[in-house]
C-alpha atoms as a PDB file:
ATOM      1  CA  UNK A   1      22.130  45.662 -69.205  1.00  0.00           C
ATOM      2  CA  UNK A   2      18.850  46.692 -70.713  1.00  0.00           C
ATOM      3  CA  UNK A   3      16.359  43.847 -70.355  1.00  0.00           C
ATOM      4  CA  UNK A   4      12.899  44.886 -70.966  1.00  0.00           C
ATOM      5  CA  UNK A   5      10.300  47.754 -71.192  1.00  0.00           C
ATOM      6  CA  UNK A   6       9.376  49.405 -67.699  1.00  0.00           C
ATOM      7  CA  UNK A   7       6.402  51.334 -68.659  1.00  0.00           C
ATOM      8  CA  UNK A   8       3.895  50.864 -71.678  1.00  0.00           C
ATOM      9  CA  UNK A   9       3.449  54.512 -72.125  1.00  0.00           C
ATOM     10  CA  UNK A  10       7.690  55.385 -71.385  1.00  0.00           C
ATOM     11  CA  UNK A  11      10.242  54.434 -73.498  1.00  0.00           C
ATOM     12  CA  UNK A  12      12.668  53.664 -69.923  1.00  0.00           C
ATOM     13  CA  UNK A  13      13.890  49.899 -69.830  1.00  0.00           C
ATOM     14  CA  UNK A  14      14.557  48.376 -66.882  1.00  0.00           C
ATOM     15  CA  UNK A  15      18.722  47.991 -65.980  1.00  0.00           C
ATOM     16  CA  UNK A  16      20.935  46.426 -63.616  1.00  0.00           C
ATOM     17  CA  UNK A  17      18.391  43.502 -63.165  1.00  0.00           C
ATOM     18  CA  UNK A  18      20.385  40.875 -60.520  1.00  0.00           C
ATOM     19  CA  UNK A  19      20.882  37.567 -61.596  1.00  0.00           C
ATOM     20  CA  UNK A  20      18.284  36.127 -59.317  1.00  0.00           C
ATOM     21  CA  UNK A  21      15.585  38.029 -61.191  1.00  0.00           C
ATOM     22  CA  UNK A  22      17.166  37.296 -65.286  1.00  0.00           C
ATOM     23  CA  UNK A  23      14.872  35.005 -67.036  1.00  0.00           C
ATOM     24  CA  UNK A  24      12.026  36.433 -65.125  1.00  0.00           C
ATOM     25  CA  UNK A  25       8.896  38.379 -66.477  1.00  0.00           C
ATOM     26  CA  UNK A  26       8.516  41.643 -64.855  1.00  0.00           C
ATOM     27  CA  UNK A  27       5.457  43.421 -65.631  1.00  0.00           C
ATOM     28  CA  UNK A  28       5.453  46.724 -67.494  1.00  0.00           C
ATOM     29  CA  UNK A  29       1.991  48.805 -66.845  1.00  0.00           C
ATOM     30  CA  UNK A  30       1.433  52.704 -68.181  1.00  0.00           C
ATOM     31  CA  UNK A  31       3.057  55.024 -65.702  1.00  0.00           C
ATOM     32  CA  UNK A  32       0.283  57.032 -63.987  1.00  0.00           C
ATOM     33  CA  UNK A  33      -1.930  53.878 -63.317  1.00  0.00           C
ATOM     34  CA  UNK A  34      -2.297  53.771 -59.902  1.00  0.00           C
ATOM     35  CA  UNK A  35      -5.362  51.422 -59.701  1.00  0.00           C
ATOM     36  CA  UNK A  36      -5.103  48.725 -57.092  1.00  0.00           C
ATOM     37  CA  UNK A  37      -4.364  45.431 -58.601  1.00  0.00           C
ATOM     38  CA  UNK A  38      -5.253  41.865 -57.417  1.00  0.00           C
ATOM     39  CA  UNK A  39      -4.211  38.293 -57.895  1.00  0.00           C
ATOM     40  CA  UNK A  40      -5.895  34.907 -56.799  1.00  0.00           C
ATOM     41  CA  UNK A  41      -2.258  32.198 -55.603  1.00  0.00           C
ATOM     42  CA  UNK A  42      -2.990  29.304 -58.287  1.00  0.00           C
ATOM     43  CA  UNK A  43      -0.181  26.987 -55.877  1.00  0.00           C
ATOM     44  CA  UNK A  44       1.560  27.685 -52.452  1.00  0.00           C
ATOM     45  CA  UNK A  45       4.709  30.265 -52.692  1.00  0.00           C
ATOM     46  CA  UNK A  46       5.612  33.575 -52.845  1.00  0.00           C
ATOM     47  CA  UNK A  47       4.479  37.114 -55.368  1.00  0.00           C
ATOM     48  CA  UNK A  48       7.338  39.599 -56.043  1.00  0.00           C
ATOM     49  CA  UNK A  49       6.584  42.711 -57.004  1.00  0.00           C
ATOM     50  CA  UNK A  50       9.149  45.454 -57.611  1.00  0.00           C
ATOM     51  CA  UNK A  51       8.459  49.354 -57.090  1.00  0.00           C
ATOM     52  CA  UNK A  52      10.180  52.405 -56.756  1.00  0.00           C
ATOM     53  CA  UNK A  53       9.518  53.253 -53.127  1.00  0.00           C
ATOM     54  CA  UNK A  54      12.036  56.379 -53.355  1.00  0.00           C
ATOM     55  CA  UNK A  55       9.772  58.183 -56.133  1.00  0.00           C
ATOM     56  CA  UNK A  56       7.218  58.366 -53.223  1.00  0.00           C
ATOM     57  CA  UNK A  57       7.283  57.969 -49.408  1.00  0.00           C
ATOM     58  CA  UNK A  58       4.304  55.993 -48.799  1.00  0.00           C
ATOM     59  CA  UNK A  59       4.839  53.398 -51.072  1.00  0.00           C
ATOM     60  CA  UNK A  60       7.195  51.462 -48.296  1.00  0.00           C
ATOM     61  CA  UNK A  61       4.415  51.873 -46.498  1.00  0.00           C
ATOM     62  CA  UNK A  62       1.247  50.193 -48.288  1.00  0.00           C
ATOM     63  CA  UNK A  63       3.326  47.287 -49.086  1.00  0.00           C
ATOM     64  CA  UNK A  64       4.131  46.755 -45.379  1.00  0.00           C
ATOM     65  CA  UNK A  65       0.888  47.209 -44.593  1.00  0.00           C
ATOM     66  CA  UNK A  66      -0.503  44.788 -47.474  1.00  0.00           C
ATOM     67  CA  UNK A  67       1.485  42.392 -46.049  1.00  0.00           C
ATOM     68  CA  UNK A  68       4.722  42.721 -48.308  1.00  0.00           C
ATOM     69  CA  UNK A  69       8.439  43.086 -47.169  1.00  0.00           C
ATOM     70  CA  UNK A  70      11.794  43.927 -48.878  1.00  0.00           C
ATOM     71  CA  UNK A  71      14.159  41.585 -50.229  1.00  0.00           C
ATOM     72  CA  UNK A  72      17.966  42.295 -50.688  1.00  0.00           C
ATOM     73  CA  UNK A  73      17.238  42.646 -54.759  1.00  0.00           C
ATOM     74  CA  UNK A  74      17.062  46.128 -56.275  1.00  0.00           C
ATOM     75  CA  UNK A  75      17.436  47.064 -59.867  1.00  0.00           C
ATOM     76  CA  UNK A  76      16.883  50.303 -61.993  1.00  0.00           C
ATOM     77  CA  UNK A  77      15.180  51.810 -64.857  1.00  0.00           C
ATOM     78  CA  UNK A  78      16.888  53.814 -67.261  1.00  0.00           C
ATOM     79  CA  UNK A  79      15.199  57.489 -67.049  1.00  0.00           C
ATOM     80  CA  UNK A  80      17.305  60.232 -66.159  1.00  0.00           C
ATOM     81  CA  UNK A  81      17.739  59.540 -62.473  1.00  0.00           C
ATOM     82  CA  UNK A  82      18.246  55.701 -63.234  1.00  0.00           C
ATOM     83  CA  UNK A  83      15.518  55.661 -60.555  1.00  0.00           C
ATOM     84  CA  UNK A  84      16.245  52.232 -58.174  1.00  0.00           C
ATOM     85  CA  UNK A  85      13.386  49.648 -57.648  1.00  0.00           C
ATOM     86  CA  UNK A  86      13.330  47.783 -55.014  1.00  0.00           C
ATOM     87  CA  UNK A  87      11.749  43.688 -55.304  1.00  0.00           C
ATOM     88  CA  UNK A  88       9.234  43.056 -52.333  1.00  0.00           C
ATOM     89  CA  UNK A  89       7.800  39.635 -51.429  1.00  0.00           C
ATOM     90  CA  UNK A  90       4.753  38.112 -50.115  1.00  0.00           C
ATOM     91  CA  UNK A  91       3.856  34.787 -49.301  1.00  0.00           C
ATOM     92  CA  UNK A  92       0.224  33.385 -49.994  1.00  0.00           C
ATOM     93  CA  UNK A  93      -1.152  29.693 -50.171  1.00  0.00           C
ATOM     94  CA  UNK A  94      -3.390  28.760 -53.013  1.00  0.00           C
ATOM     95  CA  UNK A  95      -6.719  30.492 -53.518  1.00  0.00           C
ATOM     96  CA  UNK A  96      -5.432  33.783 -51.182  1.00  0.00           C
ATOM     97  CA  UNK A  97      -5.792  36.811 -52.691  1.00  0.00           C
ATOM     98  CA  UNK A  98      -2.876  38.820 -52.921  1.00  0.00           C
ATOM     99  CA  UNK A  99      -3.924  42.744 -53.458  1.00  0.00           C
ATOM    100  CA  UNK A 100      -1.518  45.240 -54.217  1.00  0.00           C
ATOM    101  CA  UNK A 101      -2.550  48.965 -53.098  1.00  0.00           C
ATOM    102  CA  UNK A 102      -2.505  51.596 -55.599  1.00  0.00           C
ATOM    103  CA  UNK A 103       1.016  52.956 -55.056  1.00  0.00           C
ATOM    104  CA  UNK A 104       2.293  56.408 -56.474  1.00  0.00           C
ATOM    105  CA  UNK A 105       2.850  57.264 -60.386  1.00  0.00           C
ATOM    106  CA  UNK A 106       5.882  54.181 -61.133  1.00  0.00           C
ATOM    107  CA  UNK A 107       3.134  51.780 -59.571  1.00  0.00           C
ATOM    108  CA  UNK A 108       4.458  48.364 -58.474  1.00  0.00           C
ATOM    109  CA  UNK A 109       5.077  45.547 -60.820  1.00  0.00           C
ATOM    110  CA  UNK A 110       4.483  41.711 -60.449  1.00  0.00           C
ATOM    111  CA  UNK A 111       7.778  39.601 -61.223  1.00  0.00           C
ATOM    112  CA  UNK A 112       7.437  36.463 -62.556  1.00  0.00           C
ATOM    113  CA  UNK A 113       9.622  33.394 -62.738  1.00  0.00           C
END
């Protein structure tokens, strides 16, 4: 089931979302942005963000290292491949700043409740 737009600058959508993740906002961005990105935790809890860590082989990587790690939920967009995105979590207490390293072409995405 297509549920939203997965890039600004694509016309993919992503598919397959779980039912943990429907209702949730998950961030589209233009693919080829690779800038870092940074959030300040307004309460105590977790960030999600989702990336395609097969489209590149370091992006596992700089989300392990940025303090991230993988949770069971994957989902797809709908280019040709029906690439697979994977949803990684992080927990932070209010006022930490959660940074997310610039990652390959598909970027990462923040996922909202």
């Amino acid at each position: 089931r297509a549920v939203q737009a997965a890039f600004n600058n694509r016309d993919y959508r992503f598919i397959d979302v779980p039912s943990a993740l429907q209702g949730h906002t998950i961030e589209a961005h233009d693919g080829g942005d690779v800038s870092a990105r940074r959030w300040v935790a307004d309460v105590d809890g977790a960030f999600f963000v989702a990336a395609a860590t097969s489209q590149h082989k370091d992006t596992a990587r700089a989300l392990t290292a940025a303090g991230f790690t993988k949770t069971k939920h994957t989902f797809r967009y709908s280019d040709k491949a029906k690439t697979t995105v994977e949803v990684w979590r992080k927990e932070a207490r209010a006022g930490d700043v959660v940074e997310l390293p610039s990652l390959g072409w598909a970027g990462a995405r923040l996922v909202v409740p």
